[in-house]
C-alpha atoms as a PDB file:
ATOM      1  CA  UNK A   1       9.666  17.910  -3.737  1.00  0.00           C
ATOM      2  CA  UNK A   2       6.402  19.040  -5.255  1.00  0.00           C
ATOM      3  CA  UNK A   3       3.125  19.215  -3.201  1.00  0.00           C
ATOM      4  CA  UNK A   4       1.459  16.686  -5.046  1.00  0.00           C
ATOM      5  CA  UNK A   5       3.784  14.037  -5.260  1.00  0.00           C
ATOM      6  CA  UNK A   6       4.751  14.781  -1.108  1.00  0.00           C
ATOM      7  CA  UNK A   7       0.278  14.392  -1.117  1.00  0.00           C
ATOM      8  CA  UNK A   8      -0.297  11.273  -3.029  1.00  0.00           C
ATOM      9  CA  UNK A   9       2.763   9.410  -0.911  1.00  0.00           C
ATOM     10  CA  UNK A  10       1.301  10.828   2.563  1.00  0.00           C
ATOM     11  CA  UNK A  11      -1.780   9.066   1.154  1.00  0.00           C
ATOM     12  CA  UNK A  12      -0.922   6.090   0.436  1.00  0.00           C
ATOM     13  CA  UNK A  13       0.754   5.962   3.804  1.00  0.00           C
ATOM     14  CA  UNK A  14      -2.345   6.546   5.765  1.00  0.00           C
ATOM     15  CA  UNK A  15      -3.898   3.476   3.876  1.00  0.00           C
ATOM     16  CA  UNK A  16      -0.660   1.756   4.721  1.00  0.00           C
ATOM     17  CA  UNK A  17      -0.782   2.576   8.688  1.00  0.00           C
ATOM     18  CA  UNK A  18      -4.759   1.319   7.866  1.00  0.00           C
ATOM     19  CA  UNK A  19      -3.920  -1.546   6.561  1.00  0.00           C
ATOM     20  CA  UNK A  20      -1.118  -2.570   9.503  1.00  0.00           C
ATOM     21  CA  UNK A  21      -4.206  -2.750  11.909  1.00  0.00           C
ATOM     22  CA  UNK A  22      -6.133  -4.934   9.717  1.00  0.00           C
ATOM     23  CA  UNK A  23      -3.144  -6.991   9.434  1.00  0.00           C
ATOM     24  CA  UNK A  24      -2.471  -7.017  13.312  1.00  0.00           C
ATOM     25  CA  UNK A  25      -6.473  -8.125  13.849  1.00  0.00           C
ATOM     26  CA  UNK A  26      -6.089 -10.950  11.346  1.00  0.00           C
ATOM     27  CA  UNK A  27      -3.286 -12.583  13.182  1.00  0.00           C
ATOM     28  CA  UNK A  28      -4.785 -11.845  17.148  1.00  0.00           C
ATOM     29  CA  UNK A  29      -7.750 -14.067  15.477  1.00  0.00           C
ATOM     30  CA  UNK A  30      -5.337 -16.517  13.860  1.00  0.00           C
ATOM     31  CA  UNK A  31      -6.718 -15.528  10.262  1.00  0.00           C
ATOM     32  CA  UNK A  32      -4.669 -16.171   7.551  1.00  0.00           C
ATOM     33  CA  UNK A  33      -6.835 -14.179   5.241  1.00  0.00           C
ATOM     34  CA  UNK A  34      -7.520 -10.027   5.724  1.00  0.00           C
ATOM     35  CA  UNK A  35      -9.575  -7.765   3.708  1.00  0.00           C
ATOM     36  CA  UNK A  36      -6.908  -4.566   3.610  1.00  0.00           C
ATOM     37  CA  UNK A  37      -7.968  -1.278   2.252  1.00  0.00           C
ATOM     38  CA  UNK A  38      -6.595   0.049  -1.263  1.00  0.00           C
ATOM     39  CA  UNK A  39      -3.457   1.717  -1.168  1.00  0.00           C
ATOM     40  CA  UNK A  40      -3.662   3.997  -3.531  1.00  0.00           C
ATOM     41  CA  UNK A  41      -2.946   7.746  -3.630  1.00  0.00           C
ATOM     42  CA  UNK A  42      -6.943   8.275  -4.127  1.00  0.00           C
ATOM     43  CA  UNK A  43      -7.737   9.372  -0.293  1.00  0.00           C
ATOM     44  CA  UNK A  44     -11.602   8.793  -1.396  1.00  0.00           C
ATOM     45  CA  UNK A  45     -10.711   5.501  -2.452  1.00  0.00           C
ATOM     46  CA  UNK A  46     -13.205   2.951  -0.138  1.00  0.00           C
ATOM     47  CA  UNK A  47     -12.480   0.196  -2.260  1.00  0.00           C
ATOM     48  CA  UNK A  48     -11.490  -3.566  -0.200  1.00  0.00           C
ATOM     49  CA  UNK A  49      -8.911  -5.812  -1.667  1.00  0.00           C
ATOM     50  CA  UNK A  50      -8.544  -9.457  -0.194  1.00  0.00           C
ATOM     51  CA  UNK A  51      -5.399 -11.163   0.368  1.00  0.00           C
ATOM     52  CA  UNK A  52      -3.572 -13.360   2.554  1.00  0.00           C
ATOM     53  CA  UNK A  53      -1.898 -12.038   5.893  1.00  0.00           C
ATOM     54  CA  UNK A  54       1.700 -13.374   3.964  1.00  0.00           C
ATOM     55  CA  UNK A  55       1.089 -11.187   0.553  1.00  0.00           C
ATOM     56  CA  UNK A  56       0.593  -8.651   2.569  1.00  0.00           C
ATOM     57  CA  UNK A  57       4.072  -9.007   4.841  1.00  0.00           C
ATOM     58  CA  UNK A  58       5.725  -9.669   1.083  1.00  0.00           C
ATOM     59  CA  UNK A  59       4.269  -6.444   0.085  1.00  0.00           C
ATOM     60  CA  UNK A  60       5.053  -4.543   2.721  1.00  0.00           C
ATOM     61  CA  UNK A  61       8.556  -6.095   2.727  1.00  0.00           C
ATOM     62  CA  UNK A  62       9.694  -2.832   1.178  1.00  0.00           C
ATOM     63  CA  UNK A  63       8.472   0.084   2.739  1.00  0.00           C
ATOM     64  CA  UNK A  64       8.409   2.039  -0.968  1.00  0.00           C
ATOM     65  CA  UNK A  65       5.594  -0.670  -2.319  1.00  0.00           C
ATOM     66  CA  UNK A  66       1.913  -0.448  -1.880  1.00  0.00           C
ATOM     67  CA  UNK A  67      -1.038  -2.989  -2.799  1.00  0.00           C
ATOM     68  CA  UNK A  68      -3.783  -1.454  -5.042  1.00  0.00           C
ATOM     69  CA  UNK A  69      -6.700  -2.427  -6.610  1.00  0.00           C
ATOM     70  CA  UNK A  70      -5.901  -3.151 -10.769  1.00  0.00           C
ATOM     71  CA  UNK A  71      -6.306   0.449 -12.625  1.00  0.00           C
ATOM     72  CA  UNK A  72      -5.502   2.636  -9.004  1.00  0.00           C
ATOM     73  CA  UNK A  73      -1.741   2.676 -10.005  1.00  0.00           C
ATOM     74  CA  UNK A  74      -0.305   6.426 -10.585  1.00  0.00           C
ATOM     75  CA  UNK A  75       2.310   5.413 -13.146  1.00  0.00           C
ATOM     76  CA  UNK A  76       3.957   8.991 -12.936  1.00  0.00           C
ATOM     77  CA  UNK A  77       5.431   8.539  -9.699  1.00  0.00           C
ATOM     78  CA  UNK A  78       5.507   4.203  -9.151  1.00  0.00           C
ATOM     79  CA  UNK A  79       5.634   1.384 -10.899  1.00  0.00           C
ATOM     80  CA  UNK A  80       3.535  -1.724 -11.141  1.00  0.00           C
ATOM     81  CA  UNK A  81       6.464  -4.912  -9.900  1.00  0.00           C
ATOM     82  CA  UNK A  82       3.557  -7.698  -9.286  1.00  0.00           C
ATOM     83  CA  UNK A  83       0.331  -8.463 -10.073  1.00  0.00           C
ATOM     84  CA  UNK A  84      -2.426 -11.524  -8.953  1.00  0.00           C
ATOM     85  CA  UNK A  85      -6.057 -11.200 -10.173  1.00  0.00           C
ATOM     86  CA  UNK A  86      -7.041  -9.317  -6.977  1.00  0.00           C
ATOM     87  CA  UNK A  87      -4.771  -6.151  -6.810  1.00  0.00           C
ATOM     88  CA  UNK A  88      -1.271  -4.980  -7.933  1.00  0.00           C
ATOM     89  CA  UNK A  89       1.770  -4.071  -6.363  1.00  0.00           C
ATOM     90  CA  UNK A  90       3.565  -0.790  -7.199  1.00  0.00           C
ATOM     91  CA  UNK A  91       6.781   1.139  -6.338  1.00  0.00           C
ATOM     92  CA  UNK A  92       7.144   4.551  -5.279  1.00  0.00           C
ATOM     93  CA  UNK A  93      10.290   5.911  -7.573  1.00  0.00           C
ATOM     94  CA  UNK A  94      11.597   8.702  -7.258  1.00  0.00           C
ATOM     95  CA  UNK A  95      10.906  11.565  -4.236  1.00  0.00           C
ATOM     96  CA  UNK A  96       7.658   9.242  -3.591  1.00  0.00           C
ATOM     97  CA  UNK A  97       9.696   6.305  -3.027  1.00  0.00           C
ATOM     98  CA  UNK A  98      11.702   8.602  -0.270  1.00  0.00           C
ATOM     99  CA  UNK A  99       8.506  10.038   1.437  1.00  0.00           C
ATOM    100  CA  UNK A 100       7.414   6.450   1.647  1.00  0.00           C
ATOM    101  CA  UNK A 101      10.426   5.306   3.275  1.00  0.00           C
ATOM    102  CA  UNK A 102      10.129   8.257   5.908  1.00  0.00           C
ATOM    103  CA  UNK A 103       6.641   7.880   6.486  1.00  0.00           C
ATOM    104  CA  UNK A 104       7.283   3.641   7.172  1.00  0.00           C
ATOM    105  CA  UNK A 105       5.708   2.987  10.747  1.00  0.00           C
ATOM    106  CA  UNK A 106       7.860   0.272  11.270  1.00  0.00           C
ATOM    107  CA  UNK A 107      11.116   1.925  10.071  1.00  0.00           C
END
């Protein structure tokens, strides 16, 4: 595996790990809405994308998909499988898709 695609996925994955905390605070305080962190492969990203506690369990249904604001999507190494006005979701492919999958903190 190349170092950049192993360093976009392991990027994406720390937004992901983020983004299971914000998830885990919405619920303690029986919020059914949580402002989770871009998941892009941009580490410098600071961008905020809002979405219900549930799109964000469909989401992260598969441990190779990733929420991102419209336009963060590296098309190279995913693939954009939904979209709602507020962010997209994409699909590692590939040797992303498998770094994902390793790097899953619920797997």
């Amino acid at each position: 595996m190349d170092e950049r695609t192993q360093r976009l996925a392991m990027n994406e994955a720390l937004f992901r790990e983020m983004n299971e905390g914000v998830q885990e605070r919405a619920e303690a305080i029986d919020s059914s809405v949580m402002e989770a962190y871009c998941e892009c492969a941009n580490l410098e990203c600071v961008e905020r994308l809002t979405m219900t506690v549930d799109e964000y369990l469909a989401v992260r249904a598969n441990p190779a998909q990733f929420a991102v604001r419209q336009g963060h999507e590296v098309l190279d190494i995913e693939e954009i499988v939904g979209s709602t006005d507020r962010f997209e979701i994409v699909r590692k492919r590939g040797e992303s898709a498998a770094v994902a999958k390793l790097l899953e903190p619920n797997g």
